[in-house]
Protein backbone atom coordinates (compact mmCIF):
# COMPACT_ATOMS: atom_id res chain seq x y z
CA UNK A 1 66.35 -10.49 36.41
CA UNK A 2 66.15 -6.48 36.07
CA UNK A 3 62.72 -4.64 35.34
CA UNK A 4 63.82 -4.19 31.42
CA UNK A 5 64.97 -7.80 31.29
CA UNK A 6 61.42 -9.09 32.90
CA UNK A 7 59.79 -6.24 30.31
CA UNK A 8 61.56 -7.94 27.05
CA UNK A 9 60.19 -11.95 28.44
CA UNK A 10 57.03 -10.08 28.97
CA UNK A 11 56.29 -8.19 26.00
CA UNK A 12 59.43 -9.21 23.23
CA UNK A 13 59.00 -10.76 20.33
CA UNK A 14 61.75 -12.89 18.90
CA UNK A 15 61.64 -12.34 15.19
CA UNK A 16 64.42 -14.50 13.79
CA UNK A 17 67.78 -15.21 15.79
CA UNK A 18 69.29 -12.03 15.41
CA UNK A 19 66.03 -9.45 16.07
CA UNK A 20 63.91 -8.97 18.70
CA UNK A 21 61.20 -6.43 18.26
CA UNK A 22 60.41 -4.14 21.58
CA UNK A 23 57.90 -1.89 19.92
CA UNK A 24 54.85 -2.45 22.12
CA UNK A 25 57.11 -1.02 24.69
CA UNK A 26 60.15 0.53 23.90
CA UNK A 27 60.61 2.28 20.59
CA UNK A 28 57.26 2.77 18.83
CA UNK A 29 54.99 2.89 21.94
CA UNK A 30 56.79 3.96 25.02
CA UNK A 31 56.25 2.97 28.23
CA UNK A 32 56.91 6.13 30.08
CA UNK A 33 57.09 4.97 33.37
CA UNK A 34 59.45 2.14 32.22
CA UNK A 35 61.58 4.92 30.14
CA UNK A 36 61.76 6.45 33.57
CA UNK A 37 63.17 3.64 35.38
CA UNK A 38 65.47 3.52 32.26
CA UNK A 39 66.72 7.04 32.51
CA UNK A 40 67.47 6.59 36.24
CA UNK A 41 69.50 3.53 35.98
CA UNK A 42 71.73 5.47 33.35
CA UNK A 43 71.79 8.51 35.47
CA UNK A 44 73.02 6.69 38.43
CA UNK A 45 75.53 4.62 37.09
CA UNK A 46 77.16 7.74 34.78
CA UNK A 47 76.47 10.74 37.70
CA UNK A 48 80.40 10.76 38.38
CA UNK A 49 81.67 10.94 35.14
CA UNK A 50 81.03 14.87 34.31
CA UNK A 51 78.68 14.34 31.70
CA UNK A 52 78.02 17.90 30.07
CA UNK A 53 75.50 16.55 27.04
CA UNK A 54 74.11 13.64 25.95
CA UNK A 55 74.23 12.58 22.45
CA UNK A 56 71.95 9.98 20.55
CA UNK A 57 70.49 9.53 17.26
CA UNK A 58 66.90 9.62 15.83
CA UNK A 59 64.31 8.56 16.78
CA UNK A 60 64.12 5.51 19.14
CA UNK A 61 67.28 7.22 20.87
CA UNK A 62 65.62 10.18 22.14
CA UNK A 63 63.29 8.77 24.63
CA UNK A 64 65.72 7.16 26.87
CA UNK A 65 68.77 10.21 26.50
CA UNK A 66 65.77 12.49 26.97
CA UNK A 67 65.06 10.56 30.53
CA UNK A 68 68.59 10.49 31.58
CA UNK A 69 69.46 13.92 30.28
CA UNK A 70 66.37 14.61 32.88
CA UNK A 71 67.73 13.25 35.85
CA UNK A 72 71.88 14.25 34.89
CA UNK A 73 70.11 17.80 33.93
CA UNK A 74 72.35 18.21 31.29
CA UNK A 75 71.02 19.15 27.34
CA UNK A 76 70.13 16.29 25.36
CA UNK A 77 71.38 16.10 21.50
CA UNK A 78 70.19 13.69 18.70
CA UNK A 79 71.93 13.16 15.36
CA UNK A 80 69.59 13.71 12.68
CA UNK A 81 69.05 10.78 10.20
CA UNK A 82 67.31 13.43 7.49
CA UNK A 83 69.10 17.11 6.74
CA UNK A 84 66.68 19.61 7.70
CA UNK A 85 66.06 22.72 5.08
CA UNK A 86 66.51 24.71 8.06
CA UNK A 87 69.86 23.52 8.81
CA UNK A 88 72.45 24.74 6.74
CA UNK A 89 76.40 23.32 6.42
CA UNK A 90 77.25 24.31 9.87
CA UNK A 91 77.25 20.52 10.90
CA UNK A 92 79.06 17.37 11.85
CA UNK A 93 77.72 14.46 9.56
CA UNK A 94 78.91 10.61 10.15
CA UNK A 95 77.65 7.14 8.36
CA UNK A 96 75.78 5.05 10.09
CA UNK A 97 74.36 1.59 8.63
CA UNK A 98 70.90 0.66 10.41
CA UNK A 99 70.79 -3.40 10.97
CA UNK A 100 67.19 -3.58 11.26
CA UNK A 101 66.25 -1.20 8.65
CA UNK A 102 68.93 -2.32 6.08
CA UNK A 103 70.21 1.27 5.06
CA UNK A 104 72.86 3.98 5.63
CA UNK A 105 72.26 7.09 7.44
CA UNK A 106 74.09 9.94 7.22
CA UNK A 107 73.38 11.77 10.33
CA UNK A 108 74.13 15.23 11.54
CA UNK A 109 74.66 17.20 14.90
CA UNK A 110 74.81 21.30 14.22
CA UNK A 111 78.62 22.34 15.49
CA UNK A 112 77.10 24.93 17.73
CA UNK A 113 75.74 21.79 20.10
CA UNK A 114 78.82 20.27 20.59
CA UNK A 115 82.17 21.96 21.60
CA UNK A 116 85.44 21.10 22.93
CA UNK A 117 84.55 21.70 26.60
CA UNK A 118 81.88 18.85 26.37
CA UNK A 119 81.94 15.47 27.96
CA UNK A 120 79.60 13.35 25.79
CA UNK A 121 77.47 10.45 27.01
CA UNK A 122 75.88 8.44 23.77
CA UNK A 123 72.75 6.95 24.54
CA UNK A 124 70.71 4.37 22.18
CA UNK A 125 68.02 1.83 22.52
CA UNK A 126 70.01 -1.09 20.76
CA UNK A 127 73.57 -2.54 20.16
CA UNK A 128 74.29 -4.50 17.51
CA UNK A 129 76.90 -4.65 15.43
CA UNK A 130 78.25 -0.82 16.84
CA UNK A 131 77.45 1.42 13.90
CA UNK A 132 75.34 3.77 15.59
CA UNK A 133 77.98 3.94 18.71
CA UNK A 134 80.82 4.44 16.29
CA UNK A 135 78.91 7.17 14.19
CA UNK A 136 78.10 9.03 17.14
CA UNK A 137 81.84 8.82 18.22
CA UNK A 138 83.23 10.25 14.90
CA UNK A 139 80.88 13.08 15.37
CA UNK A 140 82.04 13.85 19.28
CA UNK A 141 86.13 13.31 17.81
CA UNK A 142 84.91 15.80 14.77
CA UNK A 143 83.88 18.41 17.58
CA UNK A 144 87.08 17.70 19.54
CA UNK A 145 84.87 16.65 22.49
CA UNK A 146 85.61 14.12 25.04
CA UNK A 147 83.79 11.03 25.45
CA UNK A 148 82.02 10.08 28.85
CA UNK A 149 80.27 6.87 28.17
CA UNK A 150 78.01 4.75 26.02
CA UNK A 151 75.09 3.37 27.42
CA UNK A 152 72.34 1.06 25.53
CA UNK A 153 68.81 -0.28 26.64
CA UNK A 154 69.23 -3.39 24.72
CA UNK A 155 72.52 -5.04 23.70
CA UNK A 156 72.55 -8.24 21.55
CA UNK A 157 76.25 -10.13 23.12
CA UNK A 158 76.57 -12.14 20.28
CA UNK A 159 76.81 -9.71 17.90
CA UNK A 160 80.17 -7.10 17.66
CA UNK A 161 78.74 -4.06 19.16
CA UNK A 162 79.96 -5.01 22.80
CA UNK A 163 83.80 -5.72 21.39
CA UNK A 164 83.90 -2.44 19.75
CA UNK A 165 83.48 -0.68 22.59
CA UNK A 166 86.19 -2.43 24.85
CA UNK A 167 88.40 -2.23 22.41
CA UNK A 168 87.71 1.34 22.76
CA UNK A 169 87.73 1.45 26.16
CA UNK A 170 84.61 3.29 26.64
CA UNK A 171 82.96 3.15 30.09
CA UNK A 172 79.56 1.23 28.92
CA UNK A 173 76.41 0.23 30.17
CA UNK A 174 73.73 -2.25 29.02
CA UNK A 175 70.95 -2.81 31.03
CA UNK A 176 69.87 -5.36 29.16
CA UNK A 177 72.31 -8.00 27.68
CA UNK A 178 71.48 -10.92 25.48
CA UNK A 179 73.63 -13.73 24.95
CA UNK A 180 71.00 -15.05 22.09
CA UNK A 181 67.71 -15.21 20.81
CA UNK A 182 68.38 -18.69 19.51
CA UNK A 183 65.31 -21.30 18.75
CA UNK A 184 63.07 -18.58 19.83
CA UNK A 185 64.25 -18.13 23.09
CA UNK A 186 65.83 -15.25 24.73
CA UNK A 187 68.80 -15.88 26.62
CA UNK A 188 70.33 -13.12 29.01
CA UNK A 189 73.90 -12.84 29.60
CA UNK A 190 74.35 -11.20 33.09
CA UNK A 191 78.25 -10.33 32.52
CA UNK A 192 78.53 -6.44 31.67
């Protein structure tokens, strides 16, 4: 068992068979020196691919892309849930429907972040179902970038997320993988 796996038995809570809340850890109080350990394990397994910016989406995204853009030292961007009045129409927007809040995002990246020349890693805390990974990907194929990689915290197996990206054929990384939360019980699947 891996130090986020032994985190999530220690401090998850299973709220129904298809959620498990992370929050006294993860994405509403952050363990930094976990998010550390997090960051490096992403940086070492993507350090070959040529990663030029990291991409990820508001707000329990940033801490972990903000640790691995850290240790790949490459600018970290998130897609914006909310348009700024700052931001004018210069901007890539994408849909993205949030499984645990129950609403769709439109989220935005300003065109001046992301260019052609760019090999994009996507970074999140969770995969579900994939709609954050696939929103993020419309906005690097808007931008005519190149994708480098997806990698997630937390991936739930049993639901779609993890077939949507091989059918892609993205290189991917979960660093935690659960086959179900089933009966109250959290079951690891140790197959990436």
């Amino acid at each position: 068992m891996n130090f986020l796996e032994k985190r999530i038995q220690k401090d998850g809570r299973i709220l129904s068979d298809n959620t498990l809340k992370v929050d006294q850890f993860f994405n509403h109080q952050i363990d930094p020196q976990l998010m550390k350990k997090v960051g490096q394990s992403f940086a070492d397994y993507f350090k070959n691919d040529q990663i030029t910016k990291i991409l990820t989406i508001e707000s329990s995204g940033i801490a972990p892309a903000l640790m691995t853009g850290l240790y790949l030292n490459v600018p970290v961007i998130f897609a914006r849930k909310h348009k700024s009045v700052i931001q004018k129409n210069n901007i890539y927007t994408a849909n993205v429907y949030s499984f645990t809040k129950k609403t769709n995002n439109t989220i935005s990246v300003n065109k001046d972040f992301i260019n052609s020349n760019d090999r994009i890693l996507m970074i999140d805390d969770f995969l579900a179902n994939g709609s954050a990974i696939s929103g993020m990907i419309d906005i690097i194929s808007k931008a005519n970038a190149n994708i480098g990689g997806a990698g997630v915290a937390i991936e739930k197996k049993f639901q779609k997320g993890h077939q949507y990206i091989q059918k892609n054929g993205i290189k991917f990384l979960a660093l935690a993988s659960i086959a179900s939360l089933d009966n109250g019980k959290i079951a690891f699947a140790h197959s990436k």
